[in-house]
PDB file of N, CA and C in Angstrom:
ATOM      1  N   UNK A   1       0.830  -1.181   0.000  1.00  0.00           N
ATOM      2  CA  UNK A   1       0.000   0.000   0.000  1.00  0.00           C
ATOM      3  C   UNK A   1       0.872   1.241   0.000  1.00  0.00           C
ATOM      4  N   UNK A   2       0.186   1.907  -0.774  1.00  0.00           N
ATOM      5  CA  UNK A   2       0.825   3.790  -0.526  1.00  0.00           C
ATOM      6  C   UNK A   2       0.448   4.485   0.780  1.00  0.00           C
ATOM      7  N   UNK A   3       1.766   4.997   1.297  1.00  0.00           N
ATOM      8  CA  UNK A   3       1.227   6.035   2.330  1.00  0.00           C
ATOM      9  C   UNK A   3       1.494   7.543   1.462  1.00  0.00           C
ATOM     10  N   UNK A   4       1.442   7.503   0.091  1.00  0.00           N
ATOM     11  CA  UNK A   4       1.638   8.776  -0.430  1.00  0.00           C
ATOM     12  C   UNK A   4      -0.053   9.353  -0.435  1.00  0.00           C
ATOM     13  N   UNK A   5      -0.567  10.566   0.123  1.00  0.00           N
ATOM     14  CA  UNK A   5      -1.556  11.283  -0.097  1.00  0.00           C
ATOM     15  C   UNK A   5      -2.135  11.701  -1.299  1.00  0.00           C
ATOM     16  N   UNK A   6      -2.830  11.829  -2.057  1.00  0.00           N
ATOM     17  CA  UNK A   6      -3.153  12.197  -3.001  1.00  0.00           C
ATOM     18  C   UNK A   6      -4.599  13.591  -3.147  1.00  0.00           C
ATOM     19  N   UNK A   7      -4.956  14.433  -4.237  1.00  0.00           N
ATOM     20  CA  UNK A   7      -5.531  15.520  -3.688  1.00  0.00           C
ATOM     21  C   UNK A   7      -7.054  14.858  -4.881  1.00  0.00           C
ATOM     22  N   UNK A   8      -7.824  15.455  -4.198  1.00  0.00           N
ATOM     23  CA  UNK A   8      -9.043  15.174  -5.527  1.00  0.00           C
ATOM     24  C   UNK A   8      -8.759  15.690  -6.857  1.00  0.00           C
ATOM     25  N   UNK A   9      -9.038  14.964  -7.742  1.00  0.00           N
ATOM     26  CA  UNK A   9      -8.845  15.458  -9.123  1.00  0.00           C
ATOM     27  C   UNK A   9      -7.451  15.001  -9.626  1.00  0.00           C
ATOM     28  N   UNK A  10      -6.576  14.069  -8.825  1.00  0.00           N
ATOM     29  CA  UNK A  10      -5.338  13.949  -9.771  1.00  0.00           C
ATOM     30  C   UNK A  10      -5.803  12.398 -10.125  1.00  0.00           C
ATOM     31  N   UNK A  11      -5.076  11.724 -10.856  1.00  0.00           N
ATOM     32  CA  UNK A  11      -5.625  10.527 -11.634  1.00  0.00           C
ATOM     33  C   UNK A  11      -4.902   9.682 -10.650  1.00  0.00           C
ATOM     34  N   UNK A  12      -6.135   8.677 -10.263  1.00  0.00           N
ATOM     35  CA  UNK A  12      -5.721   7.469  -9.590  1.00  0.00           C
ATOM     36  C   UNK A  12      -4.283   6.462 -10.684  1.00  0.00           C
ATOM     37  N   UNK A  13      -2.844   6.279 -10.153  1.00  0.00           N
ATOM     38  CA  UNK A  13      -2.014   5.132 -10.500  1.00  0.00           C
ATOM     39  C   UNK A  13      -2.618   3.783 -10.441  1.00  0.00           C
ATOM     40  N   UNK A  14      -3.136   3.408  -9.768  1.00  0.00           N
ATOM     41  CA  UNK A  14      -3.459   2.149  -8.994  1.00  0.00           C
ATOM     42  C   UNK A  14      -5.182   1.992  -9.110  1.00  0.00           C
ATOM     43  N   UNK A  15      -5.834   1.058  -9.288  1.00  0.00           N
ATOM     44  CA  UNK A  15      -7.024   0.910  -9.214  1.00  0.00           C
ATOM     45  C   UNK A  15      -7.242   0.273  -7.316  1.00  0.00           C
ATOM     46  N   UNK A  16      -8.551   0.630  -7.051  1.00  0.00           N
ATOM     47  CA  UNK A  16      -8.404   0.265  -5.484  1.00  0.00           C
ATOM     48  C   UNK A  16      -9.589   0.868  -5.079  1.00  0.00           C
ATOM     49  N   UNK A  17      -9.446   0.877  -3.682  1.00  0.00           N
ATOM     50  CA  UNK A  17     -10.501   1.401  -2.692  1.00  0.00           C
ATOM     51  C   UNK A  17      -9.297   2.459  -1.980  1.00  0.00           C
ATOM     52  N   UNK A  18      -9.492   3.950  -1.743  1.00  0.00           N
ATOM     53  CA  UNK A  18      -9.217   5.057  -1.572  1.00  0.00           C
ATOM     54  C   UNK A  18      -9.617   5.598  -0.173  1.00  0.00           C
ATOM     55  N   UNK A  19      -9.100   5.576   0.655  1.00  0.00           N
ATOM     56  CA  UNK A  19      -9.777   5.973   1.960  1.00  0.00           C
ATOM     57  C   UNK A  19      -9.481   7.799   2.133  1.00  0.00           C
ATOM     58  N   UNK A  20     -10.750   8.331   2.262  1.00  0.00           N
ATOM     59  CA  UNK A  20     -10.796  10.085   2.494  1.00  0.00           C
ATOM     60  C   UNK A  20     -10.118  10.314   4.002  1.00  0.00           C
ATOM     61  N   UNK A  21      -8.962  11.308   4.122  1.00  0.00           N
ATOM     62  CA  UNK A  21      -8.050  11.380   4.741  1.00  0.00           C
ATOM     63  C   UNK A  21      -8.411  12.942   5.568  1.00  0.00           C
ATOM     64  N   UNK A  22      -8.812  13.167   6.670  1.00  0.00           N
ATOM     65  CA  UNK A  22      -8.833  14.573   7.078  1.00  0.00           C
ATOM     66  C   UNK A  22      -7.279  15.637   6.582  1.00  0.00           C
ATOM     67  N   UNK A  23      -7.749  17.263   6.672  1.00  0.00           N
ATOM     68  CA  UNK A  23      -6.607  17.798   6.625  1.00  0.00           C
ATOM     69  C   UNK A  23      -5.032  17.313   7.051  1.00  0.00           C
ATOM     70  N   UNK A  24      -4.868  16.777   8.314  1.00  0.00           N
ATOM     71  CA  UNK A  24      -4.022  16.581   9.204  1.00  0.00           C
ATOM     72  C   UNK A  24      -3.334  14.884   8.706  1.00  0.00           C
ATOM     73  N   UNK A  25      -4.086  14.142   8.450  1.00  0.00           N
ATOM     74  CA  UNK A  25      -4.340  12.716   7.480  1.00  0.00           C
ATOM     75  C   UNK A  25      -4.750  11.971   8.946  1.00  0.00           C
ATOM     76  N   UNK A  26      -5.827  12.187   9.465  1.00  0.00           N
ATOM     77  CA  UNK A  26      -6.767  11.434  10.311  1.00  0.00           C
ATOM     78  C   UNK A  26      -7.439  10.553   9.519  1.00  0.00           C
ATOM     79  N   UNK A  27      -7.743   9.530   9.910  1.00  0.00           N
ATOM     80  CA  UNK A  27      -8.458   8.948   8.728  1.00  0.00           C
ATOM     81  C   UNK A  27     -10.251   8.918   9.274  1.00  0.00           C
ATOM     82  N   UNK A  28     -10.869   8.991   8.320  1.00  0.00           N
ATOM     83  CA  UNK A  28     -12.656   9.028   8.351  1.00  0.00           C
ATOM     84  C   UNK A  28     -13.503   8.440   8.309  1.00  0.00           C
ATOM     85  N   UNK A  29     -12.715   7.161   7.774  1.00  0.00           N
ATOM     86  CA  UNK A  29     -13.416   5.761   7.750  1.00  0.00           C
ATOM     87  C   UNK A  29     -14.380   5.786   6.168  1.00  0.00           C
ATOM     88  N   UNK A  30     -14.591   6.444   5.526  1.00  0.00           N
ATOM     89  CA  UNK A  30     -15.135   6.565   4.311  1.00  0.00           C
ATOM     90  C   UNK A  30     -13.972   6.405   3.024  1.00  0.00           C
ATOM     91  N   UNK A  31     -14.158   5.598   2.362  1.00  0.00           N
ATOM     92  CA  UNK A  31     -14.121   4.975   0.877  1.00  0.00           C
ATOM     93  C   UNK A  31     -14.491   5.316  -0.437  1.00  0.00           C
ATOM     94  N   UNK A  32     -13.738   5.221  -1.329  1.00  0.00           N
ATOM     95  CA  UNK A  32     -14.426   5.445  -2.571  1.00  0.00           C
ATOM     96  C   UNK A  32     -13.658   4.570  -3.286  1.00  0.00           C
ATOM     97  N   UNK A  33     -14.374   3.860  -4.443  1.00  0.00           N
ATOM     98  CA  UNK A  33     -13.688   2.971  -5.694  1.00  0.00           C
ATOM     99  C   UNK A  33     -13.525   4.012  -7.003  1.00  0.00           C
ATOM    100  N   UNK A  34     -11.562   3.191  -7.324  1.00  0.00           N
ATOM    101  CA  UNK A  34     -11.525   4.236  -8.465  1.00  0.00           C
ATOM    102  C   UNK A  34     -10.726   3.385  -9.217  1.00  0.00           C
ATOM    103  N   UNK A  35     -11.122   3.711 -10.568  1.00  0.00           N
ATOM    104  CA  UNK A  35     -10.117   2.959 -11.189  1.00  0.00           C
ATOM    105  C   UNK A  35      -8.926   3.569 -11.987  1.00  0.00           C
ATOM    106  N   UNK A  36      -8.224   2.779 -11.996  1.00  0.00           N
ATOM    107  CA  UNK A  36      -6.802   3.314 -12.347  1.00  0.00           C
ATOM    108  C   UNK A  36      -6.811   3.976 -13.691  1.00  0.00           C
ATOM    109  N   UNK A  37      -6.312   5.608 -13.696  1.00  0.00           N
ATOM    110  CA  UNK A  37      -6.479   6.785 -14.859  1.00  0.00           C
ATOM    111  C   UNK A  37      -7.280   7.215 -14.944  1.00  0.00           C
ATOM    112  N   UNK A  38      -8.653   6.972 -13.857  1.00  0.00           N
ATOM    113  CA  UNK A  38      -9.300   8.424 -13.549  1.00  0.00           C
ATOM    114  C   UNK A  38      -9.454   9.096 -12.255  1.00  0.00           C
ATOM    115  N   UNK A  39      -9.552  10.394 -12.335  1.00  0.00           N
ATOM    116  CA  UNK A  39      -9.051  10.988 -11.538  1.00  0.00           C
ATOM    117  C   UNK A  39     -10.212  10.922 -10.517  1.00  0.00           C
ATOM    118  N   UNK A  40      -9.364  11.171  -8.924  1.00  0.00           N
ATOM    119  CA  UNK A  40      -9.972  11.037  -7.804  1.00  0.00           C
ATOM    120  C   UNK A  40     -11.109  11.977  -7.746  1.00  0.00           C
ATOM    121  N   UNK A  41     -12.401  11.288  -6.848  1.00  0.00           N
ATOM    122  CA  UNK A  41     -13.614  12.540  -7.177  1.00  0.00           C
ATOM    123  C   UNK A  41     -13.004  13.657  -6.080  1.00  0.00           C
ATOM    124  N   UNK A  42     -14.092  14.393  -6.182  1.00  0.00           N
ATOM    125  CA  UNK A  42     -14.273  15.635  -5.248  1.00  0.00           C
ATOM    126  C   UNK A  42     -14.487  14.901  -3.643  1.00  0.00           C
ATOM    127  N   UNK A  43     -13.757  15.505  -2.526  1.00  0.00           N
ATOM    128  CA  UNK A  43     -14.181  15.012  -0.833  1.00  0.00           C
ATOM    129  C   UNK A  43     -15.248  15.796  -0.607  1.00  0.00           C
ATOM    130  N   UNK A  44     -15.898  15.407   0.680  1.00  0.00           N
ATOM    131  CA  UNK A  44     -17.218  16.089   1.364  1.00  0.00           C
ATOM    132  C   UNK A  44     -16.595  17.174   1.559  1.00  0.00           C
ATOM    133  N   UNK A  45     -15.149  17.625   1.888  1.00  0.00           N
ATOM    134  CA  UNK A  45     -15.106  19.087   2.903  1.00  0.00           C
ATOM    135  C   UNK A  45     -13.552  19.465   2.336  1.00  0.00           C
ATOM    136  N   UNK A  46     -13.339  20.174   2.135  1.00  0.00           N
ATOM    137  CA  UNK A  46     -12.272  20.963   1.644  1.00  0.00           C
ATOM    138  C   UNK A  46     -11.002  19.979   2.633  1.00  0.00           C
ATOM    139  N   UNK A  47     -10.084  20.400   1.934  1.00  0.00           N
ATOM    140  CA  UNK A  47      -8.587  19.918   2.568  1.00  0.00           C
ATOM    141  C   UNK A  47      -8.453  18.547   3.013  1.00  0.00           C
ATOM    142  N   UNK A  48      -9.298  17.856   2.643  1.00  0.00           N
ATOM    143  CA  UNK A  48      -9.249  16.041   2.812  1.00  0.00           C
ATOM    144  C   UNK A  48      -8.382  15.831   1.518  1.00  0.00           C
ATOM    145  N   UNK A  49      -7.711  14.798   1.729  1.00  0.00           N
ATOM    146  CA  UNK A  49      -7.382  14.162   0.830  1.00  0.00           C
ATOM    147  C   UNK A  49      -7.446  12.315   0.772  1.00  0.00           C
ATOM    148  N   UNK A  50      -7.189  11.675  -0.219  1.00  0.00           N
ATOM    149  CA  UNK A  50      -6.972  10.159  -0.649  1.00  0.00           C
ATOM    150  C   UNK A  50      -5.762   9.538  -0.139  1.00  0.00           C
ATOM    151  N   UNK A  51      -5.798   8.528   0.439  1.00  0.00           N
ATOM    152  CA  UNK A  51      -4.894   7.217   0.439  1.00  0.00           C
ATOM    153  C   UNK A  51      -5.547   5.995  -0.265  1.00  0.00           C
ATOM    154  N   UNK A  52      -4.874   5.580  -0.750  1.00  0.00           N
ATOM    155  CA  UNK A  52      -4.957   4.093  -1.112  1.00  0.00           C
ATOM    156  C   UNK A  52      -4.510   2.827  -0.165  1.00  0.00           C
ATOM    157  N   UNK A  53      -5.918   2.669   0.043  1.00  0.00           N
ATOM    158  CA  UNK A  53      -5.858   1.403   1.659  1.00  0.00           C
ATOM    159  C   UNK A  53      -6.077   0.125   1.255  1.00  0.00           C
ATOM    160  N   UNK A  54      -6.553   0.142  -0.301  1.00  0.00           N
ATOM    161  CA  UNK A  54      -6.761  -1.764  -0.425  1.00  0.00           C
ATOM    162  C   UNK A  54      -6.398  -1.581  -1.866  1.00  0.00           C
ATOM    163  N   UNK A  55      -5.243  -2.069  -2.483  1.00  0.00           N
ATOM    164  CA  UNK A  55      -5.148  -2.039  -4.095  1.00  0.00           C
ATOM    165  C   UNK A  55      -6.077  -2.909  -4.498  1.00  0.00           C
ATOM    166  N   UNK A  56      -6.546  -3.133  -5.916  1.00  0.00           N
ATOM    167  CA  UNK A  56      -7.114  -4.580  -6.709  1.00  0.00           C
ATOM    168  C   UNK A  56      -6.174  -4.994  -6.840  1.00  0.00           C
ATOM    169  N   UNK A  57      -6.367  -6.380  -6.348  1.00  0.00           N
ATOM    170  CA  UNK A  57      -5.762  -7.371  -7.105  1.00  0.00           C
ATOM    171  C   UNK A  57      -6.178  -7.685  -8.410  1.00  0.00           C
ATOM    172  N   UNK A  58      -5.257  -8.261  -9.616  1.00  0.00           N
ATOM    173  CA  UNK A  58      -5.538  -8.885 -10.843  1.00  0.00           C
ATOM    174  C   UNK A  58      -5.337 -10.296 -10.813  1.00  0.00           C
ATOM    175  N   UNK A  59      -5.844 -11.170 -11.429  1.00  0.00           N
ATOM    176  CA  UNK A  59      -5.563 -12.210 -12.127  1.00  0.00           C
ATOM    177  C   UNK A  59      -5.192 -11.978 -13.712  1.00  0.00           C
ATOM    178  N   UNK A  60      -4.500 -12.601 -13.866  1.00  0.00           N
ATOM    179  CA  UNK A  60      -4.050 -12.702 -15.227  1.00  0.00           C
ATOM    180  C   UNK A  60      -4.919 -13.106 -16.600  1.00  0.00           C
ATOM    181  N   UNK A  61      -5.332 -12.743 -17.726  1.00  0.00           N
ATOM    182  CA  UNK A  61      -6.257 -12.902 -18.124  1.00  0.00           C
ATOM    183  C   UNK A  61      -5.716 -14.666 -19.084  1.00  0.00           C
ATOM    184  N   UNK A  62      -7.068 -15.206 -18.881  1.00  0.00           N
ATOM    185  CA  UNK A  62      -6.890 -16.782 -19.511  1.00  0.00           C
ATOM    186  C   UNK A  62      -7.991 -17.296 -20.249  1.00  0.00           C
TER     187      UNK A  62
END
């Protein structure tokens, strides 16, 4: 997992589940699914930002 922060609106690297991060990086317990190359939505409240707390896994396609 990333402990790098990320801000709304920059494009998710990683497809995953995204946990909304208070100013300070408290965490909020709220989630969002994004997939990888589009960009993170908008948070409820100014100055939150994204972590990535659960990547997808892939299987290989067969």
């Amino acid at each position: 997992m990333s402990d790098e922060l990320k801000k709304p609106g920059e494009i998710a690297q990683r497809s995953g589940q995204y946990e909304i991060t208070g100013p300070r990086g408290g965490r909020t317990g709220e989630e969002r699914t994004v997939t990888k190359g589009e960009p993170l939505p908008p948070t409820p409240q100014a100055g939150q930002l994204y972590k990535l707390v659960d990547p997808t896994k892939h299987k290989g396609s067969k």
